[in-house]
C-alpha atoms as a PDB file:
ATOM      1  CA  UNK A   1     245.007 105.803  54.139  1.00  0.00           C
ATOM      2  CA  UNK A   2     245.836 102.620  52.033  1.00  0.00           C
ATOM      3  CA  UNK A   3     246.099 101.990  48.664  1.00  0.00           C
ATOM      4  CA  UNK A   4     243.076 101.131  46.270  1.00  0.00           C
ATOM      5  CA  UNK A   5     241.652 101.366  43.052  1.00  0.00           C
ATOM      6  CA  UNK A   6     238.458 100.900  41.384  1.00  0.00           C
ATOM      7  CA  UNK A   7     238.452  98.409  38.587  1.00  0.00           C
ATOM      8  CA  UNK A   8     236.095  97.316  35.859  1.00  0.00           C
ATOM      9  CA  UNK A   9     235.900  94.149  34.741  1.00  0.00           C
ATOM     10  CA  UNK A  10     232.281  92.035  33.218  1.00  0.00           C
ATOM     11  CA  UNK A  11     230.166  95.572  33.027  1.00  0.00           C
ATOM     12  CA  UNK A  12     230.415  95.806  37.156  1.00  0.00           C
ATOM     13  CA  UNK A  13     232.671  97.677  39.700  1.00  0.00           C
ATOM     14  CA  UNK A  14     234.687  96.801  42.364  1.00  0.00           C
ATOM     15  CA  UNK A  15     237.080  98.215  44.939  1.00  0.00           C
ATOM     16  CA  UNK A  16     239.846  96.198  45.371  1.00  0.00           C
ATOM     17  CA  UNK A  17     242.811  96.503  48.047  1.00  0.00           C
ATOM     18  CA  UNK A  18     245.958  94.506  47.945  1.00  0.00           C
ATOM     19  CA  UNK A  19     245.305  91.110  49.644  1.00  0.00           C
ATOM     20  CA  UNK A  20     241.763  91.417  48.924  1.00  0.00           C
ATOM     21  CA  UNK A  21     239.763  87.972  47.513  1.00  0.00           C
ATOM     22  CA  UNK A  22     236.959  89.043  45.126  1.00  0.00           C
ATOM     23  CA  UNK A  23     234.870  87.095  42.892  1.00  0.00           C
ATOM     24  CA  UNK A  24     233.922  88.371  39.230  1.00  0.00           C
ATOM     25  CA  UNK A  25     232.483  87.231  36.111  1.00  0.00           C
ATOM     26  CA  UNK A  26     234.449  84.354  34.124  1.00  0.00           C
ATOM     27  CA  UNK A  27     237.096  86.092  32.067  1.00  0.00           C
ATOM     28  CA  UNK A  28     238.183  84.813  28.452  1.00  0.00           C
ATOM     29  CA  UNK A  29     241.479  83.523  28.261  1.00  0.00           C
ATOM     30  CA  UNK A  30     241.551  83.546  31.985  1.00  0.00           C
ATOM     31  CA  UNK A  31     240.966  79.388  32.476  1.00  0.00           C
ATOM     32  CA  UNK A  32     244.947  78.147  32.200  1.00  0.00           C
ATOM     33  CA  UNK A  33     246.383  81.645  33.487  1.00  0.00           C
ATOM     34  CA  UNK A  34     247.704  81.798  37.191  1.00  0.00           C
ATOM     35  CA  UNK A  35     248.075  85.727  36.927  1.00  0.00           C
ATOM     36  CA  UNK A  36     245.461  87.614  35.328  1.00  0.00           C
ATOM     37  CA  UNK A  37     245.984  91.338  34.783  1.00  0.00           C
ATOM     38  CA  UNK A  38     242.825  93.701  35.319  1.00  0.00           C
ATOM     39  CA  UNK A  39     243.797  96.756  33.299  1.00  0.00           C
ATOM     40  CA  UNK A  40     240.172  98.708  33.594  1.00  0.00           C
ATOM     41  CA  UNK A  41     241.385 101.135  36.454  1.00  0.00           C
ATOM     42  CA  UNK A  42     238.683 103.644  36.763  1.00  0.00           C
ATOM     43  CA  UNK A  43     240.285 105.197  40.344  1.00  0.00           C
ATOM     44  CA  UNK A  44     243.143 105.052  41.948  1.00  0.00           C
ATOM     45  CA  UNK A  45     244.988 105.952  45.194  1.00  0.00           C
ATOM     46  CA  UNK A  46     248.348 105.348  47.525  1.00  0.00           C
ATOM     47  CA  UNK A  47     247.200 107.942  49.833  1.00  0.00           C
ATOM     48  CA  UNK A  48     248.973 110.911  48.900  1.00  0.00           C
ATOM     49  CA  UNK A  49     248.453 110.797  45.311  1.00  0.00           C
ATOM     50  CA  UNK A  50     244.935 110.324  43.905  1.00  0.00           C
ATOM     51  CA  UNK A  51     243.940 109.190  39.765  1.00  0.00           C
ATOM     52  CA  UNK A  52     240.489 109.814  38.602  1.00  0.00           C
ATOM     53  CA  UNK A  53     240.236 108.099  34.867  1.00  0.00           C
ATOM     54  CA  UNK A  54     238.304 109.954  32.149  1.00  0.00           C
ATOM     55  CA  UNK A  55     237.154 106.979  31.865  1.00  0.00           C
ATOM     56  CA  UNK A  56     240.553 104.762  32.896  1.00  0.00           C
ATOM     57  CA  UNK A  57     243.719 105.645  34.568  1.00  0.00           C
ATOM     58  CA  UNK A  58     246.337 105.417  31.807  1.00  0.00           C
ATOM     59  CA  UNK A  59     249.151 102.945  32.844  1.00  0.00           C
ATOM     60  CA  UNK A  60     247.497 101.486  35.860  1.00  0.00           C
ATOM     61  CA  UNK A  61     246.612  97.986  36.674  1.00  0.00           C
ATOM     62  CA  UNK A  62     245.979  95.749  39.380  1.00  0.00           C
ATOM     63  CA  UNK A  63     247.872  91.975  39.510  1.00  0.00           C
ATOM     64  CA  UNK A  64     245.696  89.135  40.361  1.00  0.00           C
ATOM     65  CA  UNK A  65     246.377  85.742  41.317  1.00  0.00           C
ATOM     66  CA  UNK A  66     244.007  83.581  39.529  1.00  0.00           C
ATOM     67  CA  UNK A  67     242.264  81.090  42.606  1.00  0.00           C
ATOM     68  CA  UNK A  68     240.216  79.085  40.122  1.00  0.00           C
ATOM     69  CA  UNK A  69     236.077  79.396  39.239  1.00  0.00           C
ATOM     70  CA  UNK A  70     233.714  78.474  41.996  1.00  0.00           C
ATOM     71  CA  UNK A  71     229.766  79.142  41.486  1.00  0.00           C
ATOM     72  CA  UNK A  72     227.550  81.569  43.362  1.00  0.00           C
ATOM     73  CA  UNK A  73     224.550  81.040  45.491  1.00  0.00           C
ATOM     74  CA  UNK A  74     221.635  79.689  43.465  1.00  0.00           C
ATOM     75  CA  UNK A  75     219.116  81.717  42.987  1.00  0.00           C
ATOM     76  CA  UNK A  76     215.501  80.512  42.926  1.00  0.00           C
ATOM     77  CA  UNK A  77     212.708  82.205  40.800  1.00  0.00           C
ATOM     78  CA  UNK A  78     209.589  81.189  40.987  1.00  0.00           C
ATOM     79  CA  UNK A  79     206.582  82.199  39.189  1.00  0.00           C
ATOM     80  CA  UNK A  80     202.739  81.878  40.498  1.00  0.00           C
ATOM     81  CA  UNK A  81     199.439  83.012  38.763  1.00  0.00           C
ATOM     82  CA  UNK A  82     196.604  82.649  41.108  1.00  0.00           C
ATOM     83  CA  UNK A  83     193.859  81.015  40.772  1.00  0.00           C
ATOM     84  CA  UNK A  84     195.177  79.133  37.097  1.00  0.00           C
ATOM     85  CA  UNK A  85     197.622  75.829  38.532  1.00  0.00           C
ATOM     86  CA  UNK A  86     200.344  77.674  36.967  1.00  0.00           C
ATOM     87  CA  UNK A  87     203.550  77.568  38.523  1.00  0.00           C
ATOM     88  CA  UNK A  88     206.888  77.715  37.070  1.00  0.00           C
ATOM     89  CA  UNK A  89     210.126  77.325  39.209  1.00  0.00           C
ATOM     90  CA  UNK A  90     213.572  77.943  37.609  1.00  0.00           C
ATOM     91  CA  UNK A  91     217.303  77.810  39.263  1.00  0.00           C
ATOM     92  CA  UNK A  92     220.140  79.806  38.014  1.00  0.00           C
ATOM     93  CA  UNK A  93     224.370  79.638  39.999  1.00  0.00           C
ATOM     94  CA  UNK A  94     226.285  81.957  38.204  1.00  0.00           C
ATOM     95  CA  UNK A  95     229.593  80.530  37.238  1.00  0.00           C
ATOM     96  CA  UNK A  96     232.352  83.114  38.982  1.00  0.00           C
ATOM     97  CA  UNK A  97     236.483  83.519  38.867  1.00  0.00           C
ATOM     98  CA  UNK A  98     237.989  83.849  42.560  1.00  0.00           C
ATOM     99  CA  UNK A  99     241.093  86.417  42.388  1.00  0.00           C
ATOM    100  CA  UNK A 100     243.507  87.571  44.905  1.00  0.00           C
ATOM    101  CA  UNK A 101     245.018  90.735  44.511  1.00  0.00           C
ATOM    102  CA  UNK A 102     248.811  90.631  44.480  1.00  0.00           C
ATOM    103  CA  UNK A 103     249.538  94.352  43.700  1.00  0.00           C
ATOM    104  CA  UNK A 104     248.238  97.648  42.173  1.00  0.00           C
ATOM    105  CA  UNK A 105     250.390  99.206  40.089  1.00  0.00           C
ATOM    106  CA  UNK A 106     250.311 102.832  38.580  1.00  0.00           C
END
């Protein structure tokens, strides 16, 4: 068993394993910073010892090394009423931050 946590950051989840690349929400204050510190823990384990947060793991937090923004897929919706000539076709690329994680600390 290997080490991970489950952190919290931008109102969504992810599990995150040292090493591991993973793309979230831009982060305030995050733009200049080459290490960005993720201190939502939510779960955390090493294997032999397990932390369940009520709601976060006091003390823990996971080490990231900031990889810059990059943008997301866009997404196309498009909106037809029959029968009317109505059509209505909007784009949206969601700006993200790229992180790697260095190290998971409890």
């Amino acid at each position: 068993m290997s080490i991970y946590a489950i952190v919290e950051t931008g109102s969504k989840q992810y599990w995150v394993e040292p090493k591991s690349v993973l793309d979230v929400e831009l982060l305030e204050g995050a733009e200049g910073q080459k290490e960005v510190v993720l201190d939502r823990v939510l779960f955390f384990t090493d294997g032999a010892k397990t932390s369940v947060g009520t709601p976060v793991v006091k003390g823990a937090r996971v080490v990231c090394e900031n990889l810059g923004a990059v943008r997301a897929p866009k997404v196309i919706h498009y909106r037809m009423r029959r029968r009317k000539a109505s059509r209505r076709k909007h784009g949206h690329r969601q700006e993200l931050l790229r992180l790697l994680v260095k190290e998971i600390k409890a």
